[in-house]
Protein backbone atom coordinates (compact mmCIF):
# COMPACT_ATOMS: atom_id res chain seq x y z
CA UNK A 1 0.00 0.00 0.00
CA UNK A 2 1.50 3.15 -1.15
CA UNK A 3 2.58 5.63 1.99
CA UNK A 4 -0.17 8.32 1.15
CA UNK A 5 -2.89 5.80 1.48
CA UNK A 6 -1.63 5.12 4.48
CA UNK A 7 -2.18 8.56 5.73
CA UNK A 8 -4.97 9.14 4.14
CA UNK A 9 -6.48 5.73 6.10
CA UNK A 10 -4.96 7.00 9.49
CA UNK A 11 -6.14 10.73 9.05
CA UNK A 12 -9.95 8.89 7.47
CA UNK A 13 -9.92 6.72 10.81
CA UNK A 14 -9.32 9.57 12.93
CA UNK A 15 -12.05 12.03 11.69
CA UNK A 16 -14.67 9.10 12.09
CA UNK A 17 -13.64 8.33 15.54
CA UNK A 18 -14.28 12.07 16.00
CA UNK A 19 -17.25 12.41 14.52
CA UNK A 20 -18.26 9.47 16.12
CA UNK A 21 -16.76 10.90 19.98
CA UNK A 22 -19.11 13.98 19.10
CA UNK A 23 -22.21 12.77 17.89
CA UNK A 24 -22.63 10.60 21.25
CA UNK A 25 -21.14 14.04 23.65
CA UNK A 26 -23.93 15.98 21.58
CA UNK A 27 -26.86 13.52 21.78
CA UNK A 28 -25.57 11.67 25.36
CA UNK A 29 -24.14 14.00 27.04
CA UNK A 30 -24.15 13.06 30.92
CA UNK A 31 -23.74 9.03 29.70
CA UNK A 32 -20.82 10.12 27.66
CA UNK A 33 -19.51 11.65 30.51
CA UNK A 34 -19.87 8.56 32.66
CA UNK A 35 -18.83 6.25 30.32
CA UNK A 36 -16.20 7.26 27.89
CA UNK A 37 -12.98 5.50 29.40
CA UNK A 38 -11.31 8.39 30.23
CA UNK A 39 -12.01 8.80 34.01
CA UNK A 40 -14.21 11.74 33.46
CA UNK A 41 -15.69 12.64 37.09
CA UNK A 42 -12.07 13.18 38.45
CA UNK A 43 -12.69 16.65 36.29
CA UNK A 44 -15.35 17.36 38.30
CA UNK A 45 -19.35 17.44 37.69
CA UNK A 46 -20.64 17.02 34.23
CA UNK A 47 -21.82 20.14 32.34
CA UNK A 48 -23.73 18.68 29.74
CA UNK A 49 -23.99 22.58 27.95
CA UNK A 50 -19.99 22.51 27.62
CA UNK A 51 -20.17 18.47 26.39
CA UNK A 52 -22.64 19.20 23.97
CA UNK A 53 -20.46 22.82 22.70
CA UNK A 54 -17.14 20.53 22.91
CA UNK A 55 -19.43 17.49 20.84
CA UNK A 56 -19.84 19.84 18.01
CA UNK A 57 -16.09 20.97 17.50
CA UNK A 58 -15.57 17.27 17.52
CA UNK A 59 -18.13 16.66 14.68
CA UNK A 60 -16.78 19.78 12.50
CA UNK A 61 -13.07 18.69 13.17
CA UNK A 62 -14.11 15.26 12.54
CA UNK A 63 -15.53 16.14 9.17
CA UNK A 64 -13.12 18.52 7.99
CA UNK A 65 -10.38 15.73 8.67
CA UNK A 66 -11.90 13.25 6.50
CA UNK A 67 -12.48 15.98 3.73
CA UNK A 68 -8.82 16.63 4.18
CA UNK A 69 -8.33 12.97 3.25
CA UNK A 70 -9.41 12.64 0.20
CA UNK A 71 -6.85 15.32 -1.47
CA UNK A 72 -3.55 16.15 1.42
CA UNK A 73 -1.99 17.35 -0.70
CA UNK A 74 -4.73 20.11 -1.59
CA UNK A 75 -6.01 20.55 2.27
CA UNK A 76 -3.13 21.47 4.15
CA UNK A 77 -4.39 24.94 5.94
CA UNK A 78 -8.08 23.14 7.03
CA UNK A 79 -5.54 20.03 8.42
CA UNK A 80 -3.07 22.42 10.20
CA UNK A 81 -6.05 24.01 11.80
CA UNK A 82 -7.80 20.65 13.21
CA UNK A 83 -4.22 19.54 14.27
CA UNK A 84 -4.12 22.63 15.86
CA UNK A 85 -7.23 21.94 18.60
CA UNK A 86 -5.66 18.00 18.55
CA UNK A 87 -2.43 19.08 19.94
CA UNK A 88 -3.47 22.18 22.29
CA UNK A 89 -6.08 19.67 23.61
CA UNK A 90 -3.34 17.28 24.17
CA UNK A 91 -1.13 19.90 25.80
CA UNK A 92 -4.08 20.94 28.43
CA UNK A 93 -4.57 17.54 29.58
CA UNK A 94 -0.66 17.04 29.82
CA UNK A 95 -0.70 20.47 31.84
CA UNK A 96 -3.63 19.40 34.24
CA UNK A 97 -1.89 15.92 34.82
CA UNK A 98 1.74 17.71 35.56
CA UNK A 99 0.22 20.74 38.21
CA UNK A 100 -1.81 17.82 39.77
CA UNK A 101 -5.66 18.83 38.83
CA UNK A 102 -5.33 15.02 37.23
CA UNK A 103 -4.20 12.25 38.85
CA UNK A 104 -1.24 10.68 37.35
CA UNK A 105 -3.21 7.64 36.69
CA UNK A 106 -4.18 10.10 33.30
CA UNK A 107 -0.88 9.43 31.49
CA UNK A 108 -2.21 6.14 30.90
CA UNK A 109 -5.87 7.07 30.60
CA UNK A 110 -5.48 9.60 28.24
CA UNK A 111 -3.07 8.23 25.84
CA UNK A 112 -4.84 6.38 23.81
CA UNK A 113 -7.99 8.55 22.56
CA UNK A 114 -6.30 12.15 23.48
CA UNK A 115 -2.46 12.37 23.16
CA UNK A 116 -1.70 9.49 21.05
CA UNK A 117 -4.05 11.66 18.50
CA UNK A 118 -2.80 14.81 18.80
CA UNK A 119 1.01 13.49 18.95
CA UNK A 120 0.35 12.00 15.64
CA UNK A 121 -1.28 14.69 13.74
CA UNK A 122 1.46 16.80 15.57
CA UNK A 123 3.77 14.99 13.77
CA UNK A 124 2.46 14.28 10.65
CA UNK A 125 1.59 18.51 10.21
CA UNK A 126 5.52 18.88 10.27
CA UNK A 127 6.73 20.16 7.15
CA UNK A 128 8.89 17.78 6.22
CA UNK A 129 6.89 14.77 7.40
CA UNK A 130 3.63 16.40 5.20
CA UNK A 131 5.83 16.41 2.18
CA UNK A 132 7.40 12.84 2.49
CA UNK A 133 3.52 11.68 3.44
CA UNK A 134 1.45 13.41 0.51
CA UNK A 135 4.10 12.79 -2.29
CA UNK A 136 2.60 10.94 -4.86
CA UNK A 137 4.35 7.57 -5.51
């Protein structure tokens, strides 16, 4: 499989999984809350308002990431931008976790669904990463 279908795929799987993550904060809030294996009451109380509002940045990032997909090479400002809200929201849970409003028991937690993302599409926004990844082969 050719290296930019490979991105393409990761950057695809990522926008459903957001999309996804933001149609159930919008339309569940409080069970999303509950129930999304992230340890979500040691942040406090719910706010189902702020879910919802955070539920439909995830559905408009989500969407503009899989748009981005289908040309890279085309899309880079609308990608920068998403990657943008991936990595400062992996940055404020890394904060919160290091001044001690998380438990360390978040490095763990978090990793898979909000730092391995943001690290990734961190990465992958680097210039010379985005060139070797969209280059037509």
């Amino acid at each position: 499989m050719p290296k930019q279908q490979i991105v393409r795929s990761f950057v695809h799987i990522v926008g459903i999984a957001m999309v996804a993550n933001g149609l159930w904060m919008v339309f569940r809030a409080i069970e999303w809350f509950f129930n999304i294996p992230a340890d979500m009451p040691a942040t406090g109380e719910p706010n189902g308002h702020l879910i919802r509002d955070v539920g439909f940045a995830y559905i408009v990032f989500g969407f503009a990431l899989n748009w981005c997909a289908v040309q890279l090479d085309r899309r880079r400002p609308v990608f920068l931008m998403v990657t943008f809200f991936m990595v400062a929201h992996a940055l404020g849970h890394v904060a919160e976790i290091m001044i001690g409003l998380l438990p360390p028991s978040h490095w763990w937690i978090d990793f898979p669904l909000v730092l391995l993302p943001g690290l990734s599409l961190g990465l992958l926004a680097i210039p010379g990463v985005w060139a070797i990844a969209v280059q037509q082969e």
